[in-house]
N, C-alpha and C. Protein backbone atom coordinates (compact mmCIF):
# COMPACT_ATOMS: atom_id res chain seq x y z
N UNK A 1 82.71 98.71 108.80
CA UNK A 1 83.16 99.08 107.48
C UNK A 1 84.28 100.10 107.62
N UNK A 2 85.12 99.74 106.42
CA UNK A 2 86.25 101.08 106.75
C UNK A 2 86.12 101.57 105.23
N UNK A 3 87.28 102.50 105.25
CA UNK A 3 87.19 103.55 103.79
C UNK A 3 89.03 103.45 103.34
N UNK A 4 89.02 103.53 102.29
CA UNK A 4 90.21 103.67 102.18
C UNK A 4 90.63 105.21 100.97
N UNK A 5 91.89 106.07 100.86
CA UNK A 5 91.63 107.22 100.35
C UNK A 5 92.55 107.36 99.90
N UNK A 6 93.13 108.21 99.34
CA UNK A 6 94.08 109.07 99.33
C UNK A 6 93.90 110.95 99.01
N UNK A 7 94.74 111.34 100.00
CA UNK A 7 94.16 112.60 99.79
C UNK A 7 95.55 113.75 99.11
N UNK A 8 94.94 115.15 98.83
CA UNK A 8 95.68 116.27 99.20
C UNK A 8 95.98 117.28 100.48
N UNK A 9 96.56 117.75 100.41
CA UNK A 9 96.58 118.58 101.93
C UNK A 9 95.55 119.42 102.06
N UNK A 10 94.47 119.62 100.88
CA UNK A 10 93.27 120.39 100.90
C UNK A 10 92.15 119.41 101.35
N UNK A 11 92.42 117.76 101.13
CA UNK A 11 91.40 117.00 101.26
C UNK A 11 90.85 116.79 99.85
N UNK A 12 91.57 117.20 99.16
CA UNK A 12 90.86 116.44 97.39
C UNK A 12 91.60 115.23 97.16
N UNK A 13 90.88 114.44 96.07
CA UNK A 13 91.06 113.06 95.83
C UNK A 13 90.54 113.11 94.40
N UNK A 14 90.29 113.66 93.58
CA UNK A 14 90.62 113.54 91.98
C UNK A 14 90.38 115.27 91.27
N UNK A 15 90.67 115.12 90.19
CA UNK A 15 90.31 116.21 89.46
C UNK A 15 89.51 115.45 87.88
N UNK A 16 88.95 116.01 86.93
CA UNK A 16 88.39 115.24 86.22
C UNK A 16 88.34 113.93 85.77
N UNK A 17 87.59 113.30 86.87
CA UNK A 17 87.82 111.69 87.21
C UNK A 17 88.96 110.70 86.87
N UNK A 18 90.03 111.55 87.35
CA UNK A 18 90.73 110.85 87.52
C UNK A 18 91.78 110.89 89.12
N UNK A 19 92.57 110.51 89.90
CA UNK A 19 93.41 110.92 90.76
C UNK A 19 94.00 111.59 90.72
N UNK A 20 94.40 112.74 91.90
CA UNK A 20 95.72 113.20 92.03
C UNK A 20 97.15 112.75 91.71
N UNK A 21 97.31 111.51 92.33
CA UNK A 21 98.35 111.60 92.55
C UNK A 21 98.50 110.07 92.13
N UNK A 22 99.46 109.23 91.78
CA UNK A 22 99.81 107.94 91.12
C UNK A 22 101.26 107.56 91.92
N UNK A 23 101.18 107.19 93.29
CA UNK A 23 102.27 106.94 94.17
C UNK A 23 102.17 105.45 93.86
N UNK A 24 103.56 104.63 93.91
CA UNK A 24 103.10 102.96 93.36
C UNK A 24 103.57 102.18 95.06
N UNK A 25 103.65 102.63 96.01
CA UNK A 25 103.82 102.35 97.43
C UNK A 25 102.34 102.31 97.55
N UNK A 26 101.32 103.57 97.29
CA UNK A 26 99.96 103.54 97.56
C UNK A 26 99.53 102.82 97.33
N UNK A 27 99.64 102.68 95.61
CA UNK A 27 98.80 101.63 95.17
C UNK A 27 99.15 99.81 95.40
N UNK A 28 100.29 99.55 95.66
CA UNK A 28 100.64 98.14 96.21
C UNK A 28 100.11 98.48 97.96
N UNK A 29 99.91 99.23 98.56
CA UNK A 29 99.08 99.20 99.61
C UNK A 29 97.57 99.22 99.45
N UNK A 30 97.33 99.50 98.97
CA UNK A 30 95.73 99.47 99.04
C UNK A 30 95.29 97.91 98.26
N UNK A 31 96.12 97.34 97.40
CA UNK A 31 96.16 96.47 96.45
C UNK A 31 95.83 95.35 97.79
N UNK A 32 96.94 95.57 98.65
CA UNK A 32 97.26 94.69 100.29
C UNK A 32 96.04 94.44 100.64
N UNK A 33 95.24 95.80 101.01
CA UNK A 33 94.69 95.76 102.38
C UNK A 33 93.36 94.80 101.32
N UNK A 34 93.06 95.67 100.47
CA UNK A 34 91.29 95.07 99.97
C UNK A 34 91.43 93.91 99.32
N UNK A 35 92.59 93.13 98.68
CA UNK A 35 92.45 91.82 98.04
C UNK A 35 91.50 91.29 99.32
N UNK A 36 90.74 90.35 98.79
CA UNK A 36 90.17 88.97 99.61
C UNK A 36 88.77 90.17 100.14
N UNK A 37 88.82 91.66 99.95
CA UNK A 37 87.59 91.57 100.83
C UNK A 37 86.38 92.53 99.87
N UNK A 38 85.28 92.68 100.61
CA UNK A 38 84.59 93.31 99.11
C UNK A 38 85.06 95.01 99.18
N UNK A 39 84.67 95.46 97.95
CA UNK A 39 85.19 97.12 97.75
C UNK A 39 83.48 98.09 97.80
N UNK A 40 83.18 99.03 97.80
CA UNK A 40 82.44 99.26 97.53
C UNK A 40 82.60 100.44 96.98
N UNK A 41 82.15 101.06 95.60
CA UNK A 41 82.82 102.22 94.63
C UNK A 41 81.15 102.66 94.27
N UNK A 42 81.62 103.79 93.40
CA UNK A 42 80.43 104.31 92.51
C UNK A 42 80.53 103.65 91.46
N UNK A 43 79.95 104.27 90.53
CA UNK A 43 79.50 103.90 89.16
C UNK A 43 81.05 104.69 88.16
N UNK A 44 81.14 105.74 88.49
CA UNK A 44 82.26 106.24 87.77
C UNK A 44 83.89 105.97 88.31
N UNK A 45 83.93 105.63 89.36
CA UNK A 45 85.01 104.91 90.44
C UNK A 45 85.40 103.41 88.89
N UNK A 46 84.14 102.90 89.45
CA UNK A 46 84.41 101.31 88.07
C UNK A 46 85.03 101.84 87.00
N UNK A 47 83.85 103.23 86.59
CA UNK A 47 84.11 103.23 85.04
C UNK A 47 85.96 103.80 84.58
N UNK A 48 86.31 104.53 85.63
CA UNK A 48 87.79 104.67 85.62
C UNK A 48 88.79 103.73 86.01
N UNK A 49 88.87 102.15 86.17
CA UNK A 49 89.28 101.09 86.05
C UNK A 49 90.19 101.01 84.42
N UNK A 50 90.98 100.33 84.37
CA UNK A 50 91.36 99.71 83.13
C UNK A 50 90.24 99.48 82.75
N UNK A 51 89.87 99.12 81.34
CA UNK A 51 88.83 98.58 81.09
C UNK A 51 87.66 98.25 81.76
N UNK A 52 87.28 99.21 82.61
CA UNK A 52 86.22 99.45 83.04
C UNK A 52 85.54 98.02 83.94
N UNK A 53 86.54 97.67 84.07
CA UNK A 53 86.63 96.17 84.86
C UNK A 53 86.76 96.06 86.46
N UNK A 54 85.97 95.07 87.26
CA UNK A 54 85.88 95.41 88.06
C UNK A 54 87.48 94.53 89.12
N UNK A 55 87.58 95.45 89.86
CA UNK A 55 88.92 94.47 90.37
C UNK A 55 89.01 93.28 90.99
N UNK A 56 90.40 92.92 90.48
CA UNK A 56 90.15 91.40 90.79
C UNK A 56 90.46 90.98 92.17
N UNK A 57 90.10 89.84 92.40
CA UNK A 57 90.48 89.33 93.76
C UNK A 57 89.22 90.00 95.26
N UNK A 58 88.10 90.66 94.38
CA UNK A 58 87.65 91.41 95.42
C UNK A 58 85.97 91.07 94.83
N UNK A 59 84.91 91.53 96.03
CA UNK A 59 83.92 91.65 96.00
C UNK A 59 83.56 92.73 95.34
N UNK A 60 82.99 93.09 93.93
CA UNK A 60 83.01 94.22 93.89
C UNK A 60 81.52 94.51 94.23
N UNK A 61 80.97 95.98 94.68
CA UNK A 61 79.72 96.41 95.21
C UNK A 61 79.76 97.19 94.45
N UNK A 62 78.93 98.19 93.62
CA UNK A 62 78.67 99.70 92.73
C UNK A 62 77.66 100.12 93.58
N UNK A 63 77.64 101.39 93.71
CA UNK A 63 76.61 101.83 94.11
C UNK A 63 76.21 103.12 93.20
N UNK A 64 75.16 102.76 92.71
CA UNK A 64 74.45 103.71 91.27
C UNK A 64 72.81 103.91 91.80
N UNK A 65 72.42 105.23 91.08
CA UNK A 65 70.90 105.29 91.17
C UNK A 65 70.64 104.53 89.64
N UNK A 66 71.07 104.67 88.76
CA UNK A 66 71.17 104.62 86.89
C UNK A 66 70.99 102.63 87.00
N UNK A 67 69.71 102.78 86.95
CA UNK A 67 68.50 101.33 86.90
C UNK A 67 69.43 100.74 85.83
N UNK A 68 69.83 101.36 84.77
CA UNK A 68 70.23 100.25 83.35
C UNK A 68 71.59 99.78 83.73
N UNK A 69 72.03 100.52 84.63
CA UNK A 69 73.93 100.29 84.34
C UNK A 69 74.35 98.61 85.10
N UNK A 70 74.36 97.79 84.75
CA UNK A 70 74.45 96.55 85.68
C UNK A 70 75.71 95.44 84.87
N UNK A 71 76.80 96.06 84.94
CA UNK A 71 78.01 95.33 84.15
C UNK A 71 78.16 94.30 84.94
N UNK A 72 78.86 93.27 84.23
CA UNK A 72 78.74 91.57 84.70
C UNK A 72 80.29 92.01 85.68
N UNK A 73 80.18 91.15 86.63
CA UNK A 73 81.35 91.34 87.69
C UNK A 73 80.84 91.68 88.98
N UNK A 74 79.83 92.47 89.02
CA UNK A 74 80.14 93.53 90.25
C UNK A 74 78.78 93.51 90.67
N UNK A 75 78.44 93.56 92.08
CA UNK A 75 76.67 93.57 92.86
C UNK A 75 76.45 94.97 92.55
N UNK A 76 75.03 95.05 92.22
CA UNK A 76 74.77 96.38 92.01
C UNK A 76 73.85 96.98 93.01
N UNK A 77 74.43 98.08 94.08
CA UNK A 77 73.35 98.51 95.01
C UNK A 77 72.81 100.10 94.31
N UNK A 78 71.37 100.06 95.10
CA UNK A 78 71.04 101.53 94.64
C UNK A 78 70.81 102.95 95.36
N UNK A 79 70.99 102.04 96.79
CA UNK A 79 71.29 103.50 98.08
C UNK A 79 72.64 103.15 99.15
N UNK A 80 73.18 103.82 99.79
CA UNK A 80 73.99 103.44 100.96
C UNK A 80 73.42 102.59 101.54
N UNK A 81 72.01 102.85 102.01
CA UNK A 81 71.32 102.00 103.00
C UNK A 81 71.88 100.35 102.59
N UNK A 82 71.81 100.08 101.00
CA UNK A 82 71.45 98.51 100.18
C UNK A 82 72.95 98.35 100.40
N UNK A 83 73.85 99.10 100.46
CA UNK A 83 75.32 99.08 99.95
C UNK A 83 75.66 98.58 101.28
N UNK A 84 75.39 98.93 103.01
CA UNK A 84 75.62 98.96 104.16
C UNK A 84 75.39 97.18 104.28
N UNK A 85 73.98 97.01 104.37
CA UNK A 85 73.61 96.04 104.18
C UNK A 85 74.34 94.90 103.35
N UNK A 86 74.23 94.92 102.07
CA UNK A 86 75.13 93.81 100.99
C UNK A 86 76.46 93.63 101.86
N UNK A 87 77.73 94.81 102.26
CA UNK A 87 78.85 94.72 101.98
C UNK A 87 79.08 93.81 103.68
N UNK A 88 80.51 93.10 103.67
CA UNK A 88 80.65 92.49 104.83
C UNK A 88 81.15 93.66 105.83
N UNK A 89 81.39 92.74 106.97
CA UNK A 89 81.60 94.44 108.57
C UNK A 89 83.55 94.93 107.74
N UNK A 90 83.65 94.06 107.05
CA UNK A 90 85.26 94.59 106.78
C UNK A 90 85.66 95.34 105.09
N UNK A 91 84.45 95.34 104.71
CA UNK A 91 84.86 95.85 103.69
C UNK A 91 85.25 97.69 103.48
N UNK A 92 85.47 97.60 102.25
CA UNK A 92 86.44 98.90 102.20
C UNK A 92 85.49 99.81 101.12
N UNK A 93 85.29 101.17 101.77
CA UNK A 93 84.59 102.33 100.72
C UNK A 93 85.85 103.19 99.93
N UNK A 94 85.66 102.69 98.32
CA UNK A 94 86.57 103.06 97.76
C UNK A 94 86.29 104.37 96.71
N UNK A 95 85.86 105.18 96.77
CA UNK A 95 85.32 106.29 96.37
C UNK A 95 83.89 105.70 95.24
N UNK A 96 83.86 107.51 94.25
CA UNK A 96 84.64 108.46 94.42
C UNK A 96 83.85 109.45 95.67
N UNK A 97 83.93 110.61 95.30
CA UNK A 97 83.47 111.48 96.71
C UNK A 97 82.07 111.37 97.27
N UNK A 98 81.17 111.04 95.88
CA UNK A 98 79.68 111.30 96.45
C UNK A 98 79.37 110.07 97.35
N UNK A 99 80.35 108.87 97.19
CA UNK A 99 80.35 107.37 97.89
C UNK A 99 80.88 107.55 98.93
N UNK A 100 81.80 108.10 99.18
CA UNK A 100 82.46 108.19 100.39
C UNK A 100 81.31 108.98 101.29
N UNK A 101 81.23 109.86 100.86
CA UNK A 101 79.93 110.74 101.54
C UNK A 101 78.87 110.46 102.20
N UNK A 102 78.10 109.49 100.64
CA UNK A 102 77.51 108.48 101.75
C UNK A 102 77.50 107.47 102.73
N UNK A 103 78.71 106.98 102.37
CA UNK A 103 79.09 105.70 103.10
C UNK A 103 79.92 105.92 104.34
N UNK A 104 80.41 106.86 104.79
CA UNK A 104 81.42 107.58 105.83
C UNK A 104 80.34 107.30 107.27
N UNK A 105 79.21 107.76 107.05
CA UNK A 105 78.35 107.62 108.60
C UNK A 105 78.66 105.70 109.17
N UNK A 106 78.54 105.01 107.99
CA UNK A 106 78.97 103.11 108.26
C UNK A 106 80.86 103.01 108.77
N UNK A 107 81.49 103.63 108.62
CA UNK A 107 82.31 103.54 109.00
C UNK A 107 83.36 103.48 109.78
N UNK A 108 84.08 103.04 110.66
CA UNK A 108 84.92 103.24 111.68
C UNK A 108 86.02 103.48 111.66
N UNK A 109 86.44 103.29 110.78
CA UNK A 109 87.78 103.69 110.26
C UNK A 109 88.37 104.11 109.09
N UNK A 110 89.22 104.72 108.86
CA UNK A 110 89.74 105.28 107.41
C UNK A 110 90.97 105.73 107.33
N UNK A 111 91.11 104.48 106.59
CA UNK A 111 93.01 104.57 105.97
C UNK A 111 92.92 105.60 104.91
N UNK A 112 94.07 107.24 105.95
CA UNK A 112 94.32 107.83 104.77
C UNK A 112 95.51 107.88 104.39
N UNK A 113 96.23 107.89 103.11
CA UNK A 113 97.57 108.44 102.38
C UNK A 113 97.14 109.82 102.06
N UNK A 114 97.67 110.84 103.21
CA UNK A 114 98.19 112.22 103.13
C UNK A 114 98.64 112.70 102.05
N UNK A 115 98.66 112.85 101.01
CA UNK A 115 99.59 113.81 100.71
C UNK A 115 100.41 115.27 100.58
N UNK A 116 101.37 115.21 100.71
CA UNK A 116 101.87 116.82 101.53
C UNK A 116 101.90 117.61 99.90
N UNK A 117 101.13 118.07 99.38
CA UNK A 117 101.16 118.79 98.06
C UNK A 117 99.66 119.47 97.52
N UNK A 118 99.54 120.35 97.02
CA UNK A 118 98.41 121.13 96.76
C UNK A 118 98.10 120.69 94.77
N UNK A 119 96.84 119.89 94.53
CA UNK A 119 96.61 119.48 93.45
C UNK A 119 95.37 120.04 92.98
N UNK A 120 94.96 120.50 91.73
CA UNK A 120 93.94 121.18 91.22
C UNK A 120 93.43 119.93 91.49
N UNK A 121 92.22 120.22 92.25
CA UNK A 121 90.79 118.81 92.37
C UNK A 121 89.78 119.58 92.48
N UNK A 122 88.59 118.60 91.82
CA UNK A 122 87.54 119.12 91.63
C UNK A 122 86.71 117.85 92.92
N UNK A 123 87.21 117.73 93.14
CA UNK A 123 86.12 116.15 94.04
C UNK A 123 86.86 116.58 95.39
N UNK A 124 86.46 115.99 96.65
CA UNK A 124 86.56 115.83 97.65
C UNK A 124 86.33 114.92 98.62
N UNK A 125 87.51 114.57 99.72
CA UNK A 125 87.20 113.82 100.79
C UNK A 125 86.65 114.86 102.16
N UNK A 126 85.71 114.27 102.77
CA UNK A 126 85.48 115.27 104.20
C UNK A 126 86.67 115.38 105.08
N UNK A 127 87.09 116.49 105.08
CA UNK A 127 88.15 116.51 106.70
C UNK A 127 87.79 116.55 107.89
N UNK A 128 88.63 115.15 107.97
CA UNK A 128 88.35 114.03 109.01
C UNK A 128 89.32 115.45 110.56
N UNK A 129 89.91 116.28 109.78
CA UNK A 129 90.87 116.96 111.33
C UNK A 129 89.99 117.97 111.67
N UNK A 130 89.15 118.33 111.06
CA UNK A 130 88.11 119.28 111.31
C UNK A 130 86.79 118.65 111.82
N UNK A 131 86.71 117.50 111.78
CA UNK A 131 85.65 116.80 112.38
C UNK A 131 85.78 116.47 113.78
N UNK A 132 84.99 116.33 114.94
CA UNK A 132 85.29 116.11 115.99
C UNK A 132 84.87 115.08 116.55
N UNK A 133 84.40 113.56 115.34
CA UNK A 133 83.64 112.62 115.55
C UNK A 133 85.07 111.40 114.75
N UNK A 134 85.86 112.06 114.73
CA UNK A 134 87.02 111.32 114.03
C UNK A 134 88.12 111.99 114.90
N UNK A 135 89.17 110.85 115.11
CA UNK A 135 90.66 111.17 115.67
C UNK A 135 91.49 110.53 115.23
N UNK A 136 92.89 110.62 115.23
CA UNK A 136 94.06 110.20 114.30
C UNK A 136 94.74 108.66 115.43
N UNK A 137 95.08 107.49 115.19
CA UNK A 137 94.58 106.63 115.61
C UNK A 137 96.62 106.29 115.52
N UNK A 138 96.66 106.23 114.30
CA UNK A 138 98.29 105.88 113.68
C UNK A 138 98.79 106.40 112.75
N UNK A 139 99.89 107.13 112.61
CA UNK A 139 100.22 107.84 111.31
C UNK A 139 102.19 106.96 111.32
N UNK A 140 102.60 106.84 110.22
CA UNK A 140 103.54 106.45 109.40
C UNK A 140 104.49 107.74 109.40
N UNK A 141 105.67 107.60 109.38
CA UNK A 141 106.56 108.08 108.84
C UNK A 141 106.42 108.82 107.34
N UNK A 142 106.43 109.98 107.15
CA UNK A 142 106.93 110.82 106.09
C UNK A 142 107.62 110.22 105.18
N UNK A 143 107.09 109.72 103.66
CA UNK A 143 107.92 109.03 102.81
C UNK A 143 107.69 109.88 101.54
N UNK A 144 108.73 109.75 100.93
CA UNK A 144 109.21 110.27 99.45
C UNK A 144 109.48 109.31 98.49
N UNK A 145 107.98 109.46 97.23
CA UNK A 145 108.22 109.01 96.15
C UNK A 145 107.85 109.63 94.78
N UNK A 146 109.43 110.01 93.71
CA UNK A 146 109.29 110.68 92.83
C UNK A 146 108.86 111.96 93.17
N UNK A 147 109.59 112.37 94.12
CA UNK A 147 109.71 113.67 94.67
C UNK A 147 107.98 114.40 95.34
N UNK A 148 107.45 113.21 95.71
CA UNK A 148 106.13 113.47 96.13
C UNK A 148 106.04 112.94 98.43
N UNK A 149 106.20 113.50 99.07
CA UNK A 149 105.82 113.05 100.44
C UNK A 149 104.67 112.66 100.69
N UNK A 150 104.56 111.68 101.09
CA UNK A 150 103.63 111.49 101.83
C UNK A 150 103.40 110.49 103.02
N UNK A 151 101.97 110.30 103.89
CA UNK A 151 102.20 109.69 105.38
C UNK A 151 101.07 108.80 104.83
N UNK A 152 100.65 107.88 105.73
CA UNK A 152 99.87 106.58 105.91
C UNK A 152 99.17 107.67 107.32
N UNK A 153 97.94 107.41 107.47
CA UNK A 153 97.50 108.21 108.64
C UNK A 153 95.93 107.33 109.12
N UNK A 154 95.57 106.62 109.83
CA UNK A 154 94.39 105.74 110.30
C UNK A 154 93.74 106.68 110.95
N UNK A 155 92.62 107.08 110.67
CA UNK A 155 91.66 108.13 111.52
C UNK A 155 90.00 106.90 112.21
N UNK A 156 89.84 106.98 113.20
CA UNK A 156 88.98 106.04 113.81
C UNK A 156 87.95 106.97 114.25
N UNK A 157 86.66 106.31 114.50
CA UNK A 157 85.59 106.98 114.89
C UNK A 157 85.64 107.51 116.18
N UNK A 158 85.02 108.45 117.05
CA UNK A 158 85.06 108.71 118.25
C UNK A 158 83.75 107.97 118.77
């Protein structure tokens, strides 16, 4: 399983459920990598969708404790453990933080988009450079969009 992210230079990834940052390079990349494979999100990850819809072209997985919530589209798991299990060896953990959290120990890899900028966030990704069970694998060139930098950076398990 891999993860896919985007971060701040603090390691945040939204502020009141929504993202930092709205780069359209990111998002036609990530659009790339997960078409064709399943996603696996939270419950509030979905619910911040357009229309609360689950995306297309993809497997979607939720992972919720909340027994009632079961919107048509999407498999509904109720621990990491069910989520590990259901999702295929290639699918992608797509937030928000408390998912990643759990789902990070299944993982081997994690596509991050860096970003070089400091954003009020209330959520968080774990830093993967402070970890010593993760190392930086491939990083991208420094790109600028709408006056925002940022890198492509693959961090792999040790």
């Amino acid at each position: 399983m891999q993860a896919i992210v985007a971060v701040d230079q603090n390691w945040g990834i939204g502020c009141e459920g929504d993202l930092l940052f709205h780069i359209s390079a990111d998002m036609k990349r990530f659009r790339q990598m997960t078409t064709g494979h399943s996603v696996i999100m939270g419950r509030k990850t979905l619910l911040s969708f357009p229309g609360s819809k689950p995306l297309p072209k993809r497997r979607n997985i939720v992972l919720s404790r909340d027994m009632t919530f079961a919107p048509e589209g999407v498999d509904m798991v109720r621990s990491a453990e069910e989520a590990a299990q259901a999702a295929e060896a290639d699918a992608f953990c797509i937030g928000g933080g408390s998912v990643y959290r759990q789902m990070l120990p299944w993982c081997d890899r994690v596509y991050v988009t860096k970003v070089y900028a400091d954003a009020p966030a209330d959520t968080f990704f774990p830093d993967l450079d402070a970890d010593s069970h993760w190392k930086v694998a491939v990083e991208s060139e420094v790109m600028e969009e709408g006056g925002i930098r940022f890198q492509y950076i693959d961090y792999v398990r040790v």
